[in-house]
Structures are given as structure tokens and as C-alpha cells.
PDB file of N, CA and C in Angstrom:
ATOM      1  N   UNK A   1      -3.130  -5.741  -0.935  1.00  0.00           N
ATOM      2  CA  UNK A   1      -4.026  -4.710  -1.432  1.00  0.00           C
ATOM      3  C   UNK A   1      -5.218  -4.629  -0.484  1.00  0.00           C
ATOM      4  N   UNK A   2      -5.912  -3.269  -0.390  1.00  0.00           N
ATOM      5  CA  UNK A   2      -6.799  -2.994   0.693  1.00  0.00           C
ATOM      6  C   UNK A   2      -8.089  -2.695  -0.190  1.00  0.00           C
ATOM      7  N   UNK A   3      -8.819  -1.892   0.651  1.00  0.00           N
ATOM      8  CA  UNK A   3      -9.942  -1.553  -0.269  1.00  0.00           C
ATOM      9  C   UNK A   3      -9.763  -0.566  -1.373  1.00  0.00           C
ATOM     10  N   UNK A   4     -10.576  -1.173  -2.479  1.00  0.00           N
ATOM     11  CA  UNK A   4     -10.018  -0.491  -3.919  1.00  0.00           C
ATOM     12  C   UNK A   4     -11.708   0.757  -3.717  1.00  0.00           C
ATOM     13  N   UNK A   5     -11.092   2.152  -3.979  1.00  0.00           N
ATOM     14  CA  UNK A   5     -12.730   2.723  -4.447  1.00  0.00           C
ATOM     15  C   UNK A   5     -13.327   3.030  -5.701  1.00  0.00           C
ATOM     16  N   UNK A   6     -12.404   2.482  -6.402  1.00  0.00           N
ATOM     17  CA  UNK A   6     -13.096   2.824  -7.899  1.00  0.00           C
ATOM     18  C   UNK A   6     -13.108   1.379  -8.694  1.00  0.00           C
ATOM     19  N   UNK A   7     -14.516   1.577  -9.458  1.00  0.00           N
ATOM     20  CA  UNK A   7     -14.348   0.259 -10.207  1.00  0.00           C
ATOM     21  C   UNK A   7     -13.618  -0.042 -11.575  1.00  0.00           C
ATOM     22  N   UNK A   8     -12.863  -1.580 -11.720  1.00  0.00           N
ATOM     23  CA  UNK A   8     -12.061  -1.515 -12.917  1.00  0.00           C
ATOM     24  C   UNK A   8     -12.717  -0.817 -14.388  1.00  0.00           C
ATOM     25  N   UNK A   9     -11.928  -0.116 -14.876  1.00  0.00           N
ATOM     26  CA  UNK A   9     -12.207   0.239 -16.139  1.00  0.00           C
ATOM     27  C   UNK A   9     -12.583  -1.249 -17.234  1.00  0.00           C
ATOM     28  N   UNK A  10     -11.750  -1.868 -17.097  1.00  0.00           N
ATOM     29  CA  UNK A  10     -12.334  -3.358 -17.997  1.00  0.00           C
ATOM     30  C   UNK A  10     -11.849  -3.955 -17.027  1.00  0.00           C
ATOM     31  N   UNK A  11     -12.892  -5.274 -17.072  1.00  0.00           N
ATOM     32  CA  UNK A  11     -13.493  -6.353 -16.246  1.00  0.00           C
ATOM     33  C   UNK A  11     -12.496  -7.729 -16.674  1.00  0.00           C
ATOM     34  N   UNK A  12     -11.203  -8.106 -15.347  1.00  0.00           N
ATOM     35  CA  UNK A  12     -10.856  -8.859 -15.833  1.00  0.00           C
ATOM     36  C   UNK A  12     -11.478 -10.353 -16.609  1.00  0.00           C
ATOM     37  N   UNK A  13     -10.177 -11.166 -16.943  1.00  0.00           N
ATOM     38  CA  UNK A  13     -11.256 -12.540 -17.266  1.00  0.00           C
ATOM     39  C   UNK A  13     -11.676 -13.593 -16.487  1.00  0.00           C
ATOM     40  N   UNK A  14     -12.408 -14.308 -16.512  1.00  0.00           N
ATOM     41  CA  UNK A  14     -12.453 -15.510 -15.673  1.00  0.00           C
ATOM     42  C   UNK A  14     -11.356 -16.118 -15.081  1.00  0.00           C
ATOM     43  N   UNK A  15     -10.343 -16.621 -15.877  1.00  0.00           N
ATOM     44  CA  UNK A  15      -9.281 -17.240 -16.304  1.00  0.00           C
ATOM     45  C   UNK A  15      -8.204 -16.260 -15.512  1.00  0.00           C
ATOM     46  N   UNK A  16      -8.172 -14.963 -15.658  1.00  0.00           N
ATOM     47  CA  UNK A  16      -7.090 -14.084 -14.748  1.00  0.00           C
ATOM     48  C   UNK A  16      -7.669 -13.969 -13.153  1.00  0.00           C
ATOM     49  N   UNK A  17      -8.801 -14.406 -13.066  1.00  0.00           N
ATOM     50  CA  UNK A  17      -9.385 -14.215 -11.582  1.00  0.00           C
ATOM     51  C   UNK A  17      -9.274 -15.785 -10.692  1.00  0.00           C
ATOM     52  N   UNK A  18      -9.897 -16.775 -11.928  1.00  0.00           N
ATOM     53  CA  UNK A  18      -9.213 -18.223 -10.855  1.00  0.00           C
ATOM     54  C   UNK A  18      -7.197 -18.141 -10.456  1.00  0.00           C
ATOM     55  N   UNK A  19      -7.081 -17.465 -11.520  1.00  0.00           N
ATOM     56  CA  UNK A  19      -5.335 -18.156 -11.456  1.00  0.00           C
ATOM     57  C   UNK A  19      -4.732 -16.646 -10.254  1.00  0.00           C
ATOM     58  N   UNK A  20      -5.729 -15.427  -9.929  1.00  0.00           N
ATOM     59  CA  UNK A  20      -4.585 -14.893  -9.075  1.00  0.00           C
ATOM     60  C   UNK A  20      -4.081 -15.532  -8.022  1.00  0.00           C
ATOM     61  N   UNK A  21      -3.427 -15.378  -7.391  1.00  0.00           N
ATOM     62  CA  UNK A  21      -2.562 -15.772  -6.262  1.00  0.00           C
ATOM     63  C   UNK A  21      -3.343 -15.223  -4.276  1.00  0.00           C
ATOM     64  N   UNK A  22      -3.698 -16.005  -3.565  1.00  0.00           N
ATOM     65  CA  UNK A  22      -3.661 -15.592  -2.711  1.00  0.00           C
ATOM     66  C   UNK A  22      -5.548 -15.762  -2.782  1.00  0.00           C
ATOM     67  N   UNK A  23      -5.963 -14.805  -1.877  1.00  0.00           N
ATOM     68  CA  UNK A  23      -7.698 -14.717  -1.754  1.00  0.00           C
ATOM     69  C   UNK A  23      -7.726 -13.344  -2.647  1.00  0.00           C
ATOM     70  N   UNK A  24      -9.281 -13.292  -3.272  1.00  0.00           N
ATOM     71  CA  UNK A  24      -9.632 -12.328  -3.852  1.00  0.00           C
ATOM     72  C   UNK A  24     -10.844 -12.375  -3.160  1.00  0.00           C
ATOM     73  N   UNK A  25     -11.702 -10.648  -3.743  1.00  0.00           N
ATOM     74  CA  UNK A  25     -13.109 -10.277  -2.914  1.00  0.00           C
ATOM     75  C   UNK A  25     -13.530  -9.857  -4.310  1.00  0.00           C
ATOM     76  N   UNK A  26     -14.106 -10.430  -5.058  1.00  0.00           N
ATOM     77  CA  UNK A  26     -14.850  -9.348  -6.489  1.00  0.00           C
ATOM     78  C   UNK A  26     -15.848  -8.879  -5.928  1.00  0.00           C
ATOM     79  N   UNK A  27     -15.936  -7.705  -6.120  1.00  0.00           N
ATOM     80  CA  UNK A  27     -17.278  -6.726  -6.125  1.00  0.00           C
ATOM     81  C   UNK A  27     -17.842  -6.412  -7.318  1.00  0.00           C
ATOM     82  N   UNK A  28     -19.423  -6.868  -7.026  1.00  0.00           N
ATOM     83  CA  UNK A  28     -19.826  -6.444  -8.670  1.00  0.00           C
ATOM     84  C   UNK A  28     -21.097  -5.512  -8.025  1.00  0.00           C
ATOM     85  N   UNK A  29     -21.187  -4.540  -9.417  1.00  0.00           N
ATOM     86  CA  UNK A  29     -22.040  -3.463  -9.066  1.00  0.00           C
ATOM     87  C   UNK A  29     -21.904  -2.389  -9.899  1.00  0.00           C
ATOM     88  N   UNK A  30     -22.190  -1.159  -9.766  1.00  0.00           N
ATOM     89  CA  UNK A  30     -21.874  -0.031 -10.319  1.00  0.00           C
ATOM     90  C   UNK A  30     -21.815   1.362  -9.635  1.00  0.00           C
ATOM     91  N   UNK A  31     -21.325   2.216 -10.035  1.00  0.00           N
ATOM     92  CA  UNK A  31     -21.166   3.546  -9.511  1.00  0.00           C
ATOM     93  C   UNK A  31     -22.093   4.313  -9.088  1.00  0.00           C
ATOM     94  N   UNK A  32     -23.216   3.940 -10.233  1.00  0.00           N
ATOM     95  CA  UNK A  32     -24.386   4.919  -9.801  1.00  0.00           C
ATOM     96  C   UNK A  32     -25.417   4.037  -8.858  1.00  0.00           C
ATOM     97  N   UNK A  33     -25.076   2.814  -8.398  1.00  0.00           N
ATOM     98  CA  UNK A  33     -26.286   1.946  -7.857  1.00  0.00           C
ATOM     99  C   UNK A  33     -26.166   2.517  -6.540  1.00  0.00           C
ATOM    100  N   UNK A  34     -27.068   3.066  -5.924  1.00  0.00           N
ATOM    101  CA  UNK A  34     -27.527   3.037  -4.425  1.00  0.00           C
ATOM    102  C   UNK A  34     -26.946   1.801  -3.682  1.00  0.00           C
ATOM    103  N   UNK A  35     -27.583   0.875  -3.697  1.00  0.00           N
ATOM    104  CA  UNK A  35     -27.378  -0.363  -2.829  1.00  0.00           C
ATOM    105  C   UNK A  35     -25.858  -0.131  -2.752  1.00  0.00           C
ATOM    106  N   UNK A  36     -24.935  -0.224  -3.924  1.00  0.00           N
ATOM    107  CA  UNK A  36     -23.593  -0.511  -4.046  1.00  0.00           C
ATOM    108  C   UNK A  36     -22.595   0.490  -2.600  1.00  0.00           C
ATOM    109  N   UNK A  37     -23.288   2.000  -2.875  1.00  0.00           N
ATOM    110  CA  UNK A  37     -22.997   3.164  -2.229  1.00  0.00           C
ATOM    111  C   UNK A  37     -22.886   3.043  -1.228  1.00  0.00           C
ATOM    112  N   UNK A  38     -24.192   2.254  -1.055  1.00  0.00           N
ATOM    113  CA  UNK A  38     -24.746   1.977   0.862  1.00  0.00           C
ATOM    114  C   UNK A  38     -23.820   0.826   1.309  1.00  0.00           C
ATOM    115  N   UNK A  39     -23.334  -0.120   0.672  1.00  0.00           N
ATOM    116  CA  UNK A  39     -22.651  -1.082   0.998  1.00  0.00           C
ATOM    117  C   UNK A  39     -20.902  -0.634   1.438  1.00  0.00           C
ATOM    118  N   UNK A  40     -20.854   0.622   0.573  1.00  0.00           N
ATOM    119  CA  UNK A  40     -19.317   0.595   0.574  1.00  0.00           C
ATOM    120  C   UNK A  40     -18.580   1.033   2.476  1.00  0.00           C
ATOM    121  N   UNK A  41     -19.633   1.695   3.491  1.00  0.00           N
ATOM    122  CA  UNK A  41     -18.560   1.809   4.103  1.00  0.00           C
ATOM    123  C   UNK A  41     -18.280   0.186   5.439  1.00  0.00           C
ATOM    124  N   UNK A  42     -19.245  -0.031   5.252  1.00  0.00           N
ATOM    125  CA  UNK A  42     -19.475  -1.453   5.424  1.00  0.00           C
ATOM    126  C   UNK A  42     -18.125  -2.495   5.084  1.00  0.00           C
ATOM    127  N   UNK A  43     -18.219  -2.462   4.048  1.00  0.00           N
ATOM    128  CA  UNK A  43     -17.254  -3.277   2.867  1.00  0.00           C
ATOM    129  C   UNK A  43     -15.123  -2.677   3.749  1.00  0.00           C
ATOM    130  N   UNK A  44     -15.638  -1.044   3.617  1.00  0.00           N
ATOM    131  CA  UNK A  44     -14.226  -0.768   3.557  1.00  0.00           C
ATOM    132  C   UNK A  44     -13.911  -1.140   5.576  1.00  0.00           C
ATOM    133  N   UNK A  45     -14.865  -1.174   6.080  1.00  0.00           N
ATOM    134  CA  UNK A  45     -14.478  -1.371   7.665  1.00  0.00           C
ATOM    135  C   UNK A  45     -13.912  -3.007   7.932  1.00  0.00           C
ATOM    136  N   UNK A  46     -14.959  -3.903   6.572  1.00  0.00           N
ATOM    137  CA  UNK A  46     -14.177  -5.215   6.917  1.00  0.00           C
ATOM    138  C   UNK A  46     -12.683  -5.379   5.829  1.00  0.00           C
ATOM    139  N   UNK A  47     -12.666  -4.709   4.980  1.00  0.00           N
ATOM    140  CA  UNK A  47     -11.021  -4.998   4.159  1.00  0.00           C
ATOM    141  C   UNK A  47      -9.656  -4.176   5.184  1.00  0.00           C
ATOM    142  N   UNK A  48     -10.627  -3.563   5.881  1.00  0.00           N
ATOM    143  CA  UNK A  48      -9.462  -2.861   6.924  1.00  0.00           C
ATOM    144  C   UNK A  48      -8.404  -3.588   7.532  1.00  0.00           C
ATOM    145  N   UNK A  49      -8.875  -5.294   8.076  1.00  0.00           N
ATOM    146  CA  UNK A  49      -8.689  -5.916   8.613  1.00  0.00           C
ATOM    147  C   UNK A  49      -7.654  -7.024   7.639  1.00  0.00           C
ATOM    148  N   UNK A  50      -7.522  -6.435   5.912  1.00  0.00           N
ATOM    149  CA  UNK A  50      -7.132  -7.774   5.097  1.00  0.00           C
ATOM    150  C   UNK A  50      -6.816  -7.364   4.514  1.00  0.00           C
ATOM    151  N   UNK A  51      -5.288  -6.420   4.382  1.00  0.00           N
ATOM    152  CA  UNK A  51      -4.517  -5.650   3.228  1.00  0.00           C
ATOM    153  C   UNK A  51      -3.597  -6.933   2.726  1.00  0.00           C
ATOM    154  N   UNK A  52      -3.824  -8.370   2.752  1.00  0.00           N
ATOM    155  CA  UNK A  52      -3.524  -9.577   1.686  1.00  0.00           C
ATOM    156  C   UNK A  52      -4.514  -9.694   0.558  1.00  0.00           C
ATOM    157  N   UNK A  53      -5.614  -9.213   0.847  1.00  0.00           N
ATOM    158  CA  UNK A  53      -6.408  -9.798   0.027  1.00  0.00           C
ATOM    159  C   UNK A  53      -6.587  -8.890  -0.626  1.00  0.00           C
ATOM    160  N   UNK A  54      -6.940  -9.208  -2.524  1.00  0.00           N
ATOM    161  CA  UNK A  54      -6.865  -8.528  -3.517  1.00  0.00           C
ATOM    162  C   UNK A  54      -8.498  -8.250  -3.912  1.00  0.00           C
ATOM    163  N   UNK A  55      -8.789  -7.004  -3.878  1.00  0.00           N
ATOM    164  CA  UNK A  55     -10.131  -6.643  -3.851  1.00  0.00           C
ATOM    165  C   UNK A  55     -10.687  -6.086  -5.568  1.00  0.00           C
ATOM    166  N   UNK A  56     -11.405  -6.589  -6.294  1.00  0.00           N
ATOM    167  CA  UNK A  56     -11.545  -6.344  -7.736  1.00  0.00           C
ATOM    168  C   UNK A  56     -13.180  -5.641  -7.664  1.00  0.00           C
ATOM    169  N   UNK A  57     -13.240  -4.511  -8.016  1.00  0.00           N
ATOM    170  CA  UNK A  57     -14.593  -3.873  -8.216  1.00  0.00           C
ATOM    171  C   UNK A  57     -14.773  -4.180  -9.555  1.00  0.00           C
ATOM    172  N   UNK A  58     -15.580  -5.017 -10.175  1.00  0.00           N
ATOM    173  CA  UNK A  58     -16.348  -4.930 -11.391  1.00  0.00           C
ATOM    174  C   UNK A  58     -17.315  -3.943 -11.377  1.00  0.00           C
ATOM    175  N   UNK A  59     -17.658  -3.253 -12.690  1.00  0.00           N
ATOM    176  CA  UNK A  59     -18.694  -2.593 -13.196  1.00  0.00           C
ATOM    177  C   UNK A  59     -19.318  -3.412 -14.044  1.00  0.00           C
ATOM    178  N   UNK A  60     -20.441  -4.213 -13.274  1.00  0.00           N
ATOM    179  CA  UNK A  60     -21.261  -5.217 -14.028  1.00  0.00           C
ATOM    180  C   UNK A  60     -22.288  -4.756 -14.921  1.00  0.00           C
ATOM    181  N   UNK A  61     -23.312  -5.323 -15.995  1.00  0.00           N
ATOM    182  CA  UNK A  61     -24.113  -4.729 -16.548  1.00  0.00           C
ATOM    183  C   UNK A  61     -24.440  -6.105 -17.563  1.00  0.00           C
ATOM    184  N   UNK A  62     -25.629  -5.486 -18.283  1.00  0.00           N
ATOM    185  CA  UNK A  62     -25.849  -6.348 -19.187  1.00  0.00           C
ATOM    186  C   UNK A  62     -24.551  -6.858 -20.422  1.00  0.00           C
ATOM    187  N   UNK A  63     -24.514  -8.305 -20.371  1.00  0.00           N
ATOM    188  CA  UNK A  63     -23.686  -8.657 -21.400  1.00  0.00           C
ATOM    189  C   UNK A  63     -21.938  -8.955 -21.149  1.00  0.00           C
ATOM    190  N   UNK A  64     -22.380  -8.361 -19.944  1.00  0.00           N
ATOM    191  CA  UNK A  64     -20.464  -8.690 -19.253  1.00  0.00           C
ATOM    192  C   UNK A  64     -20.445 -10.161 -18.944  1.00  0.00           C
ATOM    193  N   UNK A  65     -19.527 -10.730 -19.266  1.00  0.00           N
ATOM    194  CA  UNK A  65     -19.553 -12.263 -19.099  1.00  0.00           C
ATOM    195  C   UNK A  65     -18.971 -12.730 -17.765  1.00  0.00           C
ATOM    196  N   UNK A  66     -18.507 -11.367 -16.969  1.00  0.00           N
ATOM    197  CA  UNK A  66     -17.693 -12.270 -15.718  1.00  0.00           C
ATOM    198  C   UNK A  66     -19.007 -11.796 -14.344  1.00  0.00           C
ATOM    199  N   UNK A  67     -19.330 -11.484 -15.060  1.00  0.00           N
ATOM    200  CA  UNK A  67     -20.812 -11.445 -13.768  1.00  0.00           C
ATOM    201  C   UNK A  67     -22.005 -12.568 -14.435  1.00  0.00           C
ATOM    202  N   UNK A  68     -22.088 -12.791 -15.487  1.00  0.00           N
ATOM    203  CA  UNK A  68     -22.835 -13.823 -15.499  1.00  0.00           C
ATOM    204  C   UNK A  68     -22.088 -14.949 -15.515  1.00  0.00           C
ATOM    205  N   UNK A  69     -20.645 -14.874 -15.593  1.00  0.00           N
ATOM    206  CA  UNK A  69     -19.714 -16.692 -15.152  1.00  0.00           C
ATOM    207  C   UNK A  69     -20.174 -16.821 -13.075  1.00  0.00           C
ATOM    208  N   UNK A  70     -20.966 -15.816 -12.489  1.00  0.00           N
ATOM    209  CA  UNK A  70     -20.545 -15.889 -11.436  1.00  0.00           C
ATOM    210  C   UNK A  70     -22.207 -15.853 -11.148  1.00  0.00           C
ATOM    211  N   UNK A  71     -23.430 -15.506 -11.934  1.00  0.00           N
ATOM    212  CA  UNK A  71     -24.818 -15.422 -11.683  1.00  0.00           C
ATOM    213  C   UNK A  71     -24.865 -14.633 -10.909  1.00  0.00           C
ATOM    214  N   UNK A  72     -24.746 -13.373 -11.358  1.00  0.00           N
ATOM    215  CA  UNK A  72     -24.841 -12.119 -10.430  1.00  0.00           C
ATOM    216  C   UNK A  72     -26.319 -11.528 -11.019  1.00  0.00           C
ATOM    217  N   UNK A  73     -26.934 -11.498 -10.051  1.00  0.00           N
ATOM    218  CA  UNK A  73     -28.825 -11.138 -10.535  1.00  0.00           C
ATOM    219  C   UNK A  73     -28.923  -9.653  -9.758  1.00  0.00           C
ATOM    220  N   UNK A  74     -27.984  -9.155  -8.561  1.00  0.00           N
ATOM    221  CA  UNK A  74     -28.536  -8.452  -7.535  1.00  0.00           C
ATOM    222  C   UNK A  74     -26.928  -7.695  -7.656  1.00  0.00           C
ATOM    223  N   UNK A  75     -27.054  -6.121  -7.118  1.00  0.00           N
ATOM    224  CA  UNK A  75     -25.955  -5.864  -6.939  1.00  0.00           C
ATOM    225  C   UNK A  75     -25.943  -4.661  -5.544  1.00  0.00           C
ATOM    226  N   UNK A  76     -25.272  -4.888  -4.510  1.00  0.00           N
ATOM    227  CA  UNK A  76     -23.570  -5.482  -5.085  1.00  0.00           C
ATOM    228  C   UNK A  76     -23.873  -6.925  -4.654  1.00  0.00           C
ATOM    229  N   UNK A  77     -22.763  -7.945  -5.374  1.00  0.00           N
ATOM    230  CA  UNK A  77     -22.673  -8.830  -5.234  1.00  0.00           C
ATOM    231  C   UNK A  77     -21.312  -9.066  -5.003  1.00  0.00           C
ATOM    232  N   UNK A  78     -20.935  -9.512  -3.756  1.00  0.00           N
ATOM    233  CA  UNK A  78     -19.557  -9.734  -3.127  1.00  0.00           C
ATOM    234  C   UNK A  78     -19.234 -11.313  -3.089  1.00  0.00           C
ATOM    235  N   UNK A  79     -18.120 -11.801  -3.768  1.00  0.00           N
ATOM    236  CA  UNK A  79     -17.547 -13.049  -3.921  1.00  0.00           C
ATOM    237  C   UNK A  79     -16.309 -13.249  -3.593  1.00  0.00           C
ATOM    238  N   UNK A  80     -15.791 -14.513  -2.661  1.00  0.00           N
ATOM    239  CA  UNK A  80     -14.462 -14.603  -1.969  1.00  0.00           C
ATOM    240  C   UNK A  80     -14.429 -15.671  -2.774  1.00  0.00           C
ATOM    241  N   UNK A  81     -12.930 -15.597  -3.019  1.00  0.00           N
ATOM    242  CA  UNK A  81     -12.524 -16.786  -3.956  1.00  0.00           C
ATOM    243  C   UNK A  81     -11.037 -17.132  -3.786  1.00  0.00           C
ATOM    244  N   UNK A  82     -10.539 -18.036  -3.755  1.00  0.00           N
ATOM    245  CA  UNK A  82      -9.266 -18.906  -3.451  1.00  0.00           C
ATOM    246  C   UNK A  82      -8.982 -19.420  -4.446  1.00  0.00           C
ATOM    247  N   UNK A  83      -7.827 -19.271  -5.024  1.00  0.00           N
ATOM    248  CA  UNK A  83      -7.735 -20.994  -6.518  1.00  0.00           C
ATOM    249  C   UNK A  83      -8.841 -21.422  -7.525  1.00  0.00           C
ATOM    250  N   UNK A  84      -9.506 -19.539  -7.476  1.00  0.00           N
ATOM    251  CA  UNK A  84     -10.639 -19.765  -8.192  1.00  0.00           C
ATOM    252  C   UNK A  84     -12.107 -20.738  -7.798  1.00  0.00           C
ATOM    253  N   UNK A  85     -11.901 -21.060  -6.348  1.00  0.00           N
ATOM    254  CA  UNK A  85     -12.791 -22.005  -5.798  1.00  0.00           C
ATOM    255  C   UNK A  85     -13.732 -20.815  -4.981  1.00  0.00           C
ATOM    256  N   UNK A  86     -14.745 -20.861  -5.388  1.00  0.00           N
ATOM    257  CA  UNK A  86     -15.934 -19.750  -4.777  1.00  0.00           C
ATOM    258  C   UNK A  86     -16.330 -20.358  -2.755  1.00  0.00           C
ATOM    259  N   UNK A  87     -15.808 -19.404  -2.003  1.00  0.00           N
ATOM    260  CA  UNK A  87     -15.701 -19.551  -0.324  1.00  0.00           C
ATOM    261  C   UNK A  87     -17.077 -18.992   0.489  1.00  0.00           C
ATOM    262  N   UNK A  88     -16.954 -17.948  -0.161  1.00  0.00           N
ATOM    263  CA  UNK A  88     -18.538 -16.868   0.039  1.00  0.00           C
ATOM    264  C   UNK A  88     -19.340 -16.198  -0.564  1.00  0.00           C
ATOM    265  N   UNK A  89     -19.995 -15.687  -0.444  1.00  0.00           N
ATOM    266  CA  UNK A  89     -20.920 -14.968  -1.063  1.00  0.00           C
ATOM    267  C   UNK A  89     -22.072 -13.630  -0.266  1.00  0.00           C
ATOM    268  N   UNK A  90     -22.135 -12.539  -0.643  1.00  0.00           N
ATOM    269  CA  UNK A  90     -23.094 -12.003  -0.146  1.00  0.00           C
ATOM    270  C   UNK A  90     -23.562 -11.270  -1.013  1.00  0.00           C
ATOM    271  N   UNK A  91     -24.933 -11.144  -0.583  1.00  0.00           N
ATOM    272  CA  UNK A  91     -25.686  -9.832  -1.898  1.00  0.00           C
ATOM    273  C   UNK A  91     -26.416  -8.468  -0.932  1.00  0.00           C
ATOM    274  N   UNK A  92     -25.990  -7.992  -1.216  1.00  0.00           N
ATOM    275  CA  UNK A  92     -26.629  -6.104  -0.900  1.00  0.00           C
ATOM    276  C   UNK A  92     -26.430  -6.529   0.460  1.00  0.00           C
ATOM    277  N   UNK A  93     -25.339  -6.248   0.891  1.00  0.00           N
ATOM    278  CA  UNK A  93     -25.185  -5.992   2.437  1.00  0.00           C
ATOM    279  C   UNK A  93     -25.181  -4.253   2.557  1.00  0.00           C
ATOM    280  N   UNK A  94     -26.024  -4.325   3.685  1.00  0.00           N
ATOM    281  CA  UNK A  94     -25.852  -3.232   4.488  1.00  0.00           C
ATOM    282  C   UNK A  94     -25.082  -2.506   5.522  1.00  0.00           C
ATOM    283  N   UNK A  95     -24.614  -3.546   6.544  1.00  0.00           N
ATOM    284  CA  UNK A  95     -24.134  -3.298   7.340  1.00  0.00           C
ATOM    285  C   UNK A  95     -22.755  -4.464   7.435  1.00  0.00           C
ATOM    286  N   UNK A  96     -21.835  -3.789   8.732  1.00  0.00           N
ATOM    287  CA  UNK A  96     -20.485  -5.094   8.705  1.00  0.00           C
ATOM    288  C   UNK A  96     -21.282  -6.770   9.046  1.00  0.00           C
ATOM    289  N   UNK A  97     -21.928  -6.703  10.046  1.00  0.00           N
ATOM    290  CA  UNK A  97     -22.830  -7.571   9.695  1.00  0.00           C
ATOM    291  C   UNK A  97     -22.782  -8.916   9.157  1.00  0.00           C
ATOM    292  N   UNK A  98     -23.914  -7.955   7.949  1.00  0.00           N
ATOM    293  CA  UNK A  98     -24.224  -8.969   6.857  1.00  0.00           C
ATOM    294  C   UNK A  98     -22.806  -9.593   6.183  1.00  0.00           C
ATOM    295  N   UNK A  99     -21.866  -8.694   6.234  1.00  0.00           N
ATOM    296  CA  UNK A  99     -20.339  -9.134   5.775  1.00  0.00           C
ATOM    297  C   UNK A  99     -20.350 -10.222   6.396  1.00  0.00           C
ATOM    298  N   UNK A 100     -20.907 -10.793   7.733  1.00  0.00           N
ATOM    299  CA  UNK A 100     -19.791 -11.830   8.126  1.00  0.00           C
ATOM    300  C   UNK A 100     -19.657 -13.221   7.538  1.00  0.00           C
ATOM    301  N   UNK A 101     -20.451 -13.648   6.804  1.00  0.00           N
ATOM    302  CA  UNK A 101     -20.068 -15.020   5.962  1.00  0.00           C
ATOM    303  C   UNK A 101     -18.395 -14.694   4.924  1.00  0.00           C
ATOM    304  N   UNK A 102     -18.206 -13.392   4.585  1.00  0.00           N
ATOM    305  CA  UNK A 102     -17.009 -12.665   3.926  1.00  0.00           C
ATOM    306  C   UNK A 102     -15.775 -13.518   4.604  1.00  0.00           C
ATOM    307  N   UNK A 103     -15.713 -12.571   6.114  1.00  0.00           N
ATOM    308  CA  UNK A 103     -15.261 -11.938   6.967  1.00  0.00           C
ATOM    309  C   UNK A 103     -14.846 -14.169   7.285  1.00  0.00           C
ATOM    310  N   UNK A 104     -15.651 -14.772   7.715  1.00  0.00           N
ATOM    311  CA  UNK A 104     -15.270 -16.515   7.710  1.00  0.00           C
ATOM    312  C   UNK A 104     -14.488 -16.683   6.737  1.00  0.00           C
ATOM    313  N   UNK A 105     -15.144 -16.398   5.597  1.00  0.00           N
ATOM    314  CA  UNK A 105     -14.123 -17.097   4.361  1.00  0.00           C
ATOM    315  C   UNK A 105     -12.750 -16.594   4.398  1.00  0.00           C
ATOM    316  N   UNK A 106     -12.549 -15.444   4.879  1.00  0.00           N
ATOM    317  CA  UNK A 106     -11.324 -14.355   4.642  1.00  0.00           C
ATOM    318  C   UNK A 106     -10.661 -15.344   5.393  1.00  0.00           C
ATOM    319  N   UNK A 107     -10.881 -15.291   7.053  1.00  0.00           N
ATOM    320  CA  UNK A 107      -9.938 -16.125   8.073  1.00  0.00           C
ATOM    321  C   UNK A 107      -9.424 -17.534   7.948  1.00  0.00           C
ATOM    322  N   UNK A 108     -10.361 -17.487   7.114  1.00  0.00           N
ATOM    323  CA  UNK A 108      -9.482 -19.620   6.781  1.00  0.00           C
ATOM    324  C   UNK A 108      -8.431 -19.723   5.991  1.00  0.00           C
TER     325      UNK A 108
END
């Protein structure tokens, strides 16, 4: 799977996100956030490179429990994860860039 552009309608669970298979990228954020907007072509130039990896857009907000299992304060908030074991992290990237702590975790 490559870059996803729309965010999930419901937010998987904790529990379905440690156990997928392979690397995941959760994106948390929302539709109408600026930052998120500004981040996306950024985002889609580095998944270009990683149609293995399974990319999950959350629509975070108050009271969603899989953005606060993950302490998401800032959005977007981009998380690489393996076996459910957290690899990277970035918050409000702008440019490919700021991706590159992603972009490490992806290659290992």
C-alpha cells in the first residue's frame, strides 16, 4: 500500500495496529488542519519510495483513544511502527526533509 489521501472513517484499535504485519506509517491529524495539508505533499514524495508499507490516516480529535495511546499533542503527527514497536516519529513536517528520521526507520 502507497500513500492513502483520505482519512479512515473509524480509527482502528491499538491492538489491530501492533498486530499488522509488515511496517506501518499512522498519520494523525485532520482534514481541515493546515499544518496536516502542508505536510501532505511532502509525506506523498517519501511513501513514493514504500508501496510495502501500510499507511493509516487517523482523524484524531478530542477523546479518540488511539492518538492519546500514542501522545499525540501536535498534528500531523507521523509514527513508524514494526510489531507494534514505535521506530520514528515526526511532528508537523514541512518539507521531505523533516521526513528523514521516517524515511531511516522505513529502510531498516
Amino acid at each position: 500500500m502507497a500513500y492513502r489521501e483520505a482519512y479512515e472513517v473509524v480509527e482502528p484499535a491499538r491492538a489491530d495496529v501492533d498486530a499488522a504485519p509488515g511496517t506501518v506509517l499512522l498519520e494523525f491529524g485532520a482534514p481541515w488542519c493546515g499544518h496536516c495539508r502542508a505536510a501532505q505533499p511532502a509525506l506523498r514524495a517519501l511513501l513514493a519510495g514504500y508501496s510495502d508499507v501500510i499507511h493509516v490516516k487517523v482523524e484524531d480529535g478530542r477523546g479518540k483513544p488511539l492518538g492519546r495511546a500514542f501522545g499525540v499533542k501536535l498534528w500531523p503527527t507521523l509514527v513508524v511502527l514494526r510489531a507494534g514497536e514505535e521506530l520514528a516519529r515526526v511532528v508537523r513536517p514541512v518539507s521531505i526533509e523533516d521526513l528523514a528520521p521516517l524515511a531511516a526507520a522505513l529502510d531498516e
